[in-house]
Protein backbone atom coordinates (compact mmCIF):
# COMPACT_ATOMS: atom_id res chain seq x y z
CA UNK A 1 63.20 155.66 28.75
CA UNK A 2 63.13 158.80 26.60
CA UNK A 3 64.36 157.88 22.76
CA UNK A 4 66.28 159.87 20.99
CA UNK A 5 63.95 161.12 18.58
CA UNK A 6 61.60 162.08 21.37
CA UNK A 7 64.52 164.65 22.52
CA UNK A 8 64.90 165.95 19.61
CA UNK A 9 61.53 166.65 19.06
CA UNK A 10 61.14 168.31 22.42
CA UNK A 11 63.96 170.53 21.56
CA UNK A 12 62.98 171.20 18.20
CA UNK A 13 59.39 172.46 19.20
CA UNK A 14 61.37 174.53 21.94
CA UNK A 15 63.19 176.39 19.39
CA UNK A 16 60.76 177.33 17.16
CA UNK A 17 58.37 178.12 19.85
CA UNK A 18 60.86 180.87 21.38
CA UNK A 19 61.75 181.86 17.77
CA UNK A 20 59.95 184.83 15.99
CA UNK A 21 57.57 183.63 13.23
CA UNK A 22 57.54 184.33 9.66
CA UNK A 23 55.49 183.52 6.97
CA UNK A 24 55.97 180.62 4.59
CA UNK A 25 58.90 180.75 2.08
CA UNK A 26 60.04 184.01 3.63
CA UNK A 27 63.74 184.90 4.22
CA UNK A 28 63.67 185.60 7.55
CA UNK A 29 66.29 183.39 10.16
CA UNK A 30 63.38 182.39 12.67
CA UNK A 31 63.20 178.60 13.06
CA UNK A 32 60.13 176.85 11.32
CA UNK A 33 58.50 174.31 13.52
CA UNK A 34 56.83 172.00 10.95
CA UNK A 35 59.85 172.25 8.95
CA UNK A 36 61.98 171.25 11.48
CA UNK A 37 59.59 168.33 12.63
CA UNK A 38 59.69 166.95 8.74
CA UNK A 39 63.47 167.31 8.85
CA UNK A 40 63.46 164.81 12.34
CA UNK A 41 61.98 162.25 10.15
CA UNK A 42 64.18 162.11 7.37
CA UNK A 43 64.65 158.35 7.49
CA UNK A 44 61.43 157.70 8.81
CA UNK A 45 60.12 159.53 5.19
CA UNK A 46 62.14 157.30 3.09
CA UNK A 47 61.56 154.16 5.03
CA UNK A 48 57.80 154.60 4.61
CA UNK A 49 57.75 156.46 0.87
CA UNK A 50 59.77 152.91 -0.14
CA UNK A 51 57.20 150.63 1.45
CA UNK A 52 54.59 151.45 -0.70
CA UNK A 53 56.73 149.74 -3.25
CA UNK A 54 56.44 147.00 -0.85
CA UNK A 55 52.68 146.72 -0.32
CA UNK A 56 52.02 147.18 -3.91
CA UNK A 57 53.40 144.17 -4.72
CA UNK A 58 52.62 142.99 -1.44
CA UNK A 59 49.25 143.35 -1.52
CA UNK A 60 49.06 141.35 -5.07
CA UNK A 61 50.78 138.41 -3.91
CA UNK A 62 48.52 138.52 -1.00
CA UNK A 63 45.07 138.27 -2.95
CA UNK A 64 46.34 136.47 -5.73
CA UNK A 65 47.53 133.74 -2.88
CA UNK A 66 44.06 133.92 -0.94
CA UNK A 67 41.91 133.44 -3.95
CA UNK A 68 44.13 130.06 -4.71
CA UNK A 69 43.63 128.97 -0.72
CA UNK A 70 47.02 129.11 -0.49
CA UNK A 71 48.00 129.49 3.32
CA UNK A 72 44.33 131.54 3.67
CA UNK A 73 44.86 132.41 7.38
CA UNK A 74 48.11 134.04 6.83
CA UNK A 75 46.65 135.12 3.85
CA UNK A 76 43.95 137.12 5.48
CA UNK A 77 45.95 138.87 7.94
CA UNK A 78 48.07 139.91 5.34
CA UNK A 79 46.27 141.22 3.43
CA UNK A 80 44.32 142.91 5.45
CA UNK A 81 47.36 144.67 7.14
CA UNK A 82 48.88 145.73 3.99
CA UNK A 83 45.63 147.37 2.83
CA UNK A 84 45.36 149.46 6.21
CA UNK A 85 49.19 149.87 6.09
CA UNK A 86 49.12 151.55 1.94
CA UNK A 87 45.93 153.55 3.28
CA UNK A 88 47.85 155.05 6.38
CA UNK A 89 51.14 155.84 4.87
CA UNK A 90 49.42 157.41 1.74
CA UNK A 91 48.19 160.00 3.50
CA UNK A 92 50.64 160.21 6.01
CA UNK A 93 53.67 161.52 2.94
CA UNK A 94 50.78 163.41 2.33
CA UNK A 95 49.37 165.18 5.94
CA UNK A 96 51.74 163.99 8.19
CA UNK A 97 51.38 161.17 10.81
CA UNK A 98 53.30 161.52 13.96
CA UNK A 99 52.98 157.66 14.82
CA UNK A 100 55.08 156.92 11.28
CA UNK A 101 57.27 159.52 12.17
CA UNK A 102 56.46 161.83 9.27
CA UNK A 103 56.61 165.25 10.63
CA UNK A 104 54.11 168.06 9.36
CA UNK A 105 52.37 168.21 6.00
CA UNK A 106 54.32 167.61 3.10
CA UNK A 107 55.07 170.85 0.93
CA UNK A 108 57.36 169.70 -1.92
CA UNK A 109 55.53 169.91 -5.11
CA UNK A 110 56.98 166.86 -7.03
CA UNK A 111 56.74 164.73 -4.09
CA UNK A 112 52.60 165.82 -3.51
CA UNK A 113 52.28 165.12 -7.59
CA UNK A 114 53.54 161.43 -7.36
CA UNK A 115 51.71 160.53 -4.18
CA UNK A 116 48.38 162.26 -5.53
CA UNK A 117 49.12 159.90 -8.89
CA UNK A 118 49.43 157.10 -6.24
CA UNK A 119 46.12 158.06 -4.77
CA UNK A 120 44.14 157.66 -8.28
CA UNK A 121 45.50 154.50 -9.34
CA UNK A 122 44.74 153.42 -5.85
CA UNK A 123 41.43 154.64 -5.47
CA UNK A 124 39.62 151.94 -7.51
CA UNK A 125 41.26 149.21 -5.44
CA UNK A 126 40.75 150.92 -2.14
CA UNK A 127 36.89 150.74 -3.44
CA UNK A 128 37.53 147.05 -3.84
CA UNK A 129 38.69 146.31 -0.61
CA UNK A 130 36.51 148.67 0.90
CA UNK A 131 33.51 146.81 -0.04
CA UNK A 132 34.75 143.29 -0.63
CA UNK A 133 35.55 140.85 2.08
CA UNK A 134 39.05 139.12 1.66
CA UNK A 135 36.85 135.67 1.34
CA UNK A 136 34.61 136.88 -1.28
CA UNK A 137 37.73 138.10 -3.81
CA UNK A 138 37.57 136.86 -7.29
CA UNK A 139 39.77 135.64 -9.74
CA UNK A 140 38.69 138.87 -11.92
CA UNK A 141 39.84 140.85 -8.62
CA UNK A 142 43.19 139.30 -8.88
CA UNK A 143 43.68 140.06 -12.58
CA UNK A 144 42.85 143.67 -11.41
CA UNK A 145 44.67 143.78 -8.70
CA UNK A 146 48.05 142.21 -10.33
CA UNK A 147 47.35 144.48 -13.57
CA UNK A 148 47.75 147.48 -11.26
CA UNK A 149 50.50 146.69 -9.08
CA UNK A 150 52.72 147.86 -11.75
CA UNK A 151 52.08 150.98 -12.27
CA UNK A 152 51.89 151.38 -8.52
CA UNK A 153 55.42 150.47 -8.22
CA UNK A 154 56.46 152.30 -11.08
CA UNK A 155 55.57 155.51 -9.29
CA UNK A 156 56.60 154.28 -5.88
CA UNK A 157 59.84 153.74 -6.97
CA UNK A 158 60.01 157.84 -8.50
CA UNK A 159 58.04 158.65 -5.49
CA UNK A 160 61.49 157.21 -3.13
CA UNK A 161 64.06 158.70 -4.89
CA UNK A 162 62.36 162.24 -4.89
CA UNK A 163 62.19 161.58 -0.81
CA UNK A 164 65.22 160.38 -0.54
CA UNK A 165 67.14 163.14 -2.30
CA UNK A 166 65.28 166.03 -0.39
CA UNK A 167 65.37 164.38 2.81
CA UNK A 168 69.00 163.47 2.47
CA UNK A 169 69.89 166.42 4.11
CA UNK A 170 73.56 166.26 5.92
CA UNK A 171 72.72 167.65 8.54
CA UNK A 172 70.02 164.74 9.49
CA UNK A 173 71.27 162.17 7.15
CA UNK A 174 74.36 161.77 5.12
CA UNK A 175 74.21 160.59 1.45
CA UNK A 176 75.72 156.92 2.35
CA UNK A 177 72.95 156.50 4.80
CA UNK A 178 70.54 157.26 2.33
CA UNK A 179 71.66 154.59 0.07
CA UNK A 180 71.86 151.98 2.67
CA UNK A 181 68.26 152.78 3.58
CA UNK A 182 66.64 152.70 -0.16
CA UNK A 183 68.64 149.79 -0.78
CA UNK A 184 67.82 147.39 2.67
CA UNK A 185 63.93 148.66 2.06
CA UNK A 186 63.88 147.81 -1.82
CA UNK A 187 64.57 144.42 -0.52
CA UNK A 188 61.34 144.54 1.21
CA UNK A 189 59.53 144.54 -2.17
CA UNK A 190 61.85 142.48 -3.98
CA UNK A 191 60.89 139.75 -1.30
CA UNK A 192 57.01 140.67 -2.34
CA UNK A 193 57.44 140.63 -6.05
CA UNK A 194 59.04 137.26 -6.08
CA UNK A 195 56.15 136.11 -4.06
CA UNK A 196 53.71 137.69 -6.78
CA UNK A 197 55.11 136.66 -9.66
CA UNK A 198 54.95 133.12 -8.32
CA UNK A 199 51.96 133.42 -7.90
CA UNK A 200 51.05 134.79 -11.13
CA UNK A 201 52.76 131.87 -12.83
CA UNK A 202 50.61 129.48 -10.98
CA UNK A 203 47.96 130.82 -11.92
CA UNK A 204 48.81 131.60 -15.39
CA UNK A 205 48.29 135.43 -15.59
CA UNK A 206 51.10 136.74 -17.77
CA UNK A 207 53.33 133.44 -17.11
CA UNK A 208 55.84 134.85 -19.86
CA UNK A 209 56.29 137.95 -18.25
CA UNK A 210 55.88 137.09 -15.03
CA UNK A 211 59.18 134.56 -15.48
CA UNK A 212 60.73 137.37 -16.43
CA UNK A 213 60.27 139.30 -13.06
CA UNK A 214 60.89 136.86 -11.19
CA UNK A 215 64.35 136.46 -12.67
CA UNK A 216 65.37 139.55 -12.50
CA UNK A 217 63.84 140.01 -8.90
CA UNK A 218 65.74 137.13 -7.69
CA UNK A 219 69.41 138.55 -9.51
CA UNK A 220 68.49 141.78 -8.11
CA UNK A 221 67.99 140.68 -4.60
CA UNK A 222 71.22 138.15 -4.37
CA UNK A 223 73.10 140.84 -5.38
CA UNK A 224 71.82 143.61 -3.19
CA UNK A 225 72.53 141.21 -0.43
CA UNK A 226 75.63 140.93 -1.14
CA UNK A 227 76.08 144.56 -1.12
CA UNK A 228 74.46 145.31 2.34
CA UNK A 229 76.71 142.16 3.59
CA UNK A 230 79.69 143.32 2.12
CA UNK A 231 79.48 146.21 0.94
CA UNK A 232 80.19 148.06 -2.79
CA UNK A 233 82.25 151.07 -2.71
CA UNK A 234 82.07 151.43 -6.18
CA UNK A 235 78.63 152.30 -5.88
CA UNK A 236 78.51 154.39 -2.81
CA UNK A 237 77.33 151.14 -0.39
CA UNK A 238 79.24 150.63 2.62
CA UNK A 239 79.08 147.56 4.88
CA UNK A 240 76.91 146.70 8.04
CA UNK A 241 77.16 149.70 10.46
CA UNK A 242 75.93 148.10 13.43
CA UNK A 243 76.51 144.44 14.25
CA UNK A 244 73.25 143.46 14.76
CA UNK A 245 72.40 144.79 11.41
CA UNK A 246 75.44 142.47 10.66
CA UNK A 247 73.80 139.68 12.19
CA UNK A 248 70.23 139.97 11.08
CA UNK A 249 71.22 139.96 7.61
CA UNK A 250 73.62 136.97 8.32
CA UNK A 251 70.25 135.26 8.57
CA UNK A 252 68.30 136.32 5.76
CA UNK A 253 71.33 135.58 4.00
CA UNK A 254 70.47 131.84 5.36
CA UNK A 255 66.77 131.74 4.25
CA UNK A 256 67.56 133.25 0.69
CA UNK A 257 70.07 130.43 -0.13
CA UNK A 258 67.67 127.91 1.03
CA UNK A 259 65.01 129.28 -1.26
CA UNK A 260 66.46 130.07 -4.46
CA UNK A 261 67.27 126.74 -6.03
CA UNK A 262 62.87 126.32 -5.76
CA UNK A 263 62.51 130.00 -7.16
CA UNK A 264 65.03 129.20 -10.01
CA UNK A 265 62.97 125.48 -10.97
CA UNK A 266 59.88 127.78 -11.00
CA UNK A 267 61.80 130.48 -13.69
CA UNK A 268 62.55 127.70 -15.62
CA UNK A 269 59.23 126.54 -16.16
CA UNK A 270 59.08 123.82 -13.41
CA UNK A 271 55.56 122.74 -11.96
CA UNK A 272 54.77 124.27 -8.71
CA UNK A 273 52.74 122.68 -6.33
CA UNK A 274 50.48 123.97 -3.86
CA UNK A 275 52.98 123.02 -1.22
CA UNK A 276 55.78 124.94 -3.22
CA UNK A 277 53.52 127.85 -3.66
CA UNK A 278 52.61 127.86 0.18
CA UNK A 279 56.65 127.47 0.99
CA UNK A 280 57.82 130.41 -1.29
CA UNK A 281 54.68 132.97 0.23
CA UNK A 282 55.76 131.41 3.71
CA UNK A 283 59.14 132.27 3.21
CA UNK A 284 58.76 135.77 1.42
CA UNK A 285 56.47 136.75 4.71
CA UNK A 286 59.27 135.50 7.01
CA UNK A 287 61.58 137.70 4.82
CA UNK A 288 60.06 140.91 4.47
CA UNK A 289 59.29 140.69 8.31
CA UNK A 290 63.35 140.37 9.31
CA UNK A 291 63.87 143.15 6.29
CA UNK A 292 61.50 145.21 8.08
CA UNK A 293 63.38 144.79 11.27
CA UNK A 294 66.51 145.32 9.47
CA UNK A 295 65.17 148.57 8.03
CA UNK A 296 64.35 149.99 11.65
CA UNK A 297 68.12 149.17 12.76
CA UNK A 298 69.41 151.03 9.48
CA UNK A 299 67.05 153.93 10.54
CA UNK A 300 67.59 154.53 13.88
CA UNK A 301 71.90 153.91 12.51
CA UNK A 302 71.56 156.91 10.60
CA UNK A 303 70.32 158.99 13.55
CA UNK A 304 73.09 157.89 16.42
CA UNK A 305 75.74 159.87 14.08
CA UNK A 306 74.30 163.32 14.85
């Protein structure tokens, strides 16, 4: 079956094809196929920008995890997914990539300046990675992996509201839409910084400050739940627009209060095992995997209303 997308695509490239050209940032009224190709994938461009939140944290928890042995065969594929996955989608908000559904090469200046930051304070990792096997990781690696992940986020999280307010556009996404979206993906790396910071208290890297995070991750989460669930018209969030979306996060609903009386002991200071430290990661995975699903149904939401 033809999607949706695929349509509009087709139709898209139609019209500019038969449209006289004109040169970049001119004034004239013929249609611009690259700029209507990075309009189709609006949602697709904040979906992806906000997973690099994601992986950043993602990618910590991962390596910090492996280097304890904690769950090392889930560990591994992990972590060697998320690596692939922040190398892809880098350069795709960058060049384009078709198979992410980002449309033509970007051209917004503020958006090109925070991925290109991205890039350098990825680079040195990428090198590690590169040349390092997942089994041969050291506890130094961690400590410069987890001291990075920060400031990867920090930028991510610039990097999605930049996308999100010039992709936002009303006539391929309306503004509630938009919030939905950066809110269901930011669970996505809420799920991953709970799982790093756990594992940074474990192992005693910033234990102090790590306690914090995970706090505040945790409060963040419950109540962004809530929000997607429910919905918060005081801040712009509506409720469930499909009923599977309604469903799915029915069920993560399920897993998170299972979970958070063990993240809460480990806040306070509690001991945590190996077997809690292999049930949070578990759980976390199993999280960020329905989130992602849940993300995809929000997407392809925004797109049935035009």
């Amino acid at each position: 079956m033809i999607t949706r997308l695929a349509l509009s695509v087709a139709t898209a490239l139609t019209l500019a094809l038969s449209a006289p050209a004109h040169a970049a940032g001119g004034s004239g009224t013929g249609l611009d196929a690259e700029a209507l190709l990075k309009d189709l994938g609006a949602a697709e461009r904040i979906a992806q920008s906000g997973k690099l939140r994601m992986l950043s944290q993602r990618i910590a928890a991962t390596a910090c995890n492996r280097v304890a042995g904690i769950l090392v065969e889930d560990a591994d594929k992990h972590l060697t997914r998320s690596v692939r996955d922040y190398r892809r989608i880098l350069a795709g908000l960058e060049k384009g990539d078709d198979g992410l559904g980002l449309y033509g090469a970007e051209t917004d200046r503020k958006i090109l300046r925070d991925v290109a930051q991205l890039g350098e304070i990825w680079a040195p990792l990428d090198a590690t990675f590169e040349t390092t096997a997942n089994a041969e990781l050291s506890p130094a690696d961690v400590v410069a992996i987890t001291q990075t992940a920060p400031a990867l986020l920090d930028i991510s999280k610039r990097l999605v509201g930049i996308v999100a307010a010039e992709y936002s556009d009303p006539t391929q996404m309306v503004q509630s839409d938009a919030i939905l979206l950066q809110i269901a993906e930011r669970q996505r790396m809420l799920e991953q910084e709970i799982a790093n910071a756990t594992c940074m208290i474990a192992e005693g890297i910033e234990v102090e400050t790590a306690q914090d995070k995970l706090a505040a991750a945790a409060d963040l989460y419950e109540i962004s739940l809530g929000a997607l669930r429910n919905g918060m018209p005081e801040a712009g969030v509506s409720g469930p627009p499909t009923q599977a979306i309604d469903l799915w996060l029915g069920d993560i609903a399920a897993r998170w209060t299972d979970l958070r009386p063990t993240l809460d002991a480990f806040g306070q200071g509690q001991s945590i095992t190996p077997e809690d430290r292999a049930f949070v990661f578990s759980e976390m995975n199993k999280l960020t995997w329905m989130m992602n699903v849940t993300v995809g149904q929000y997407t392809e939401a925004s797109k049935l209303k035009f």
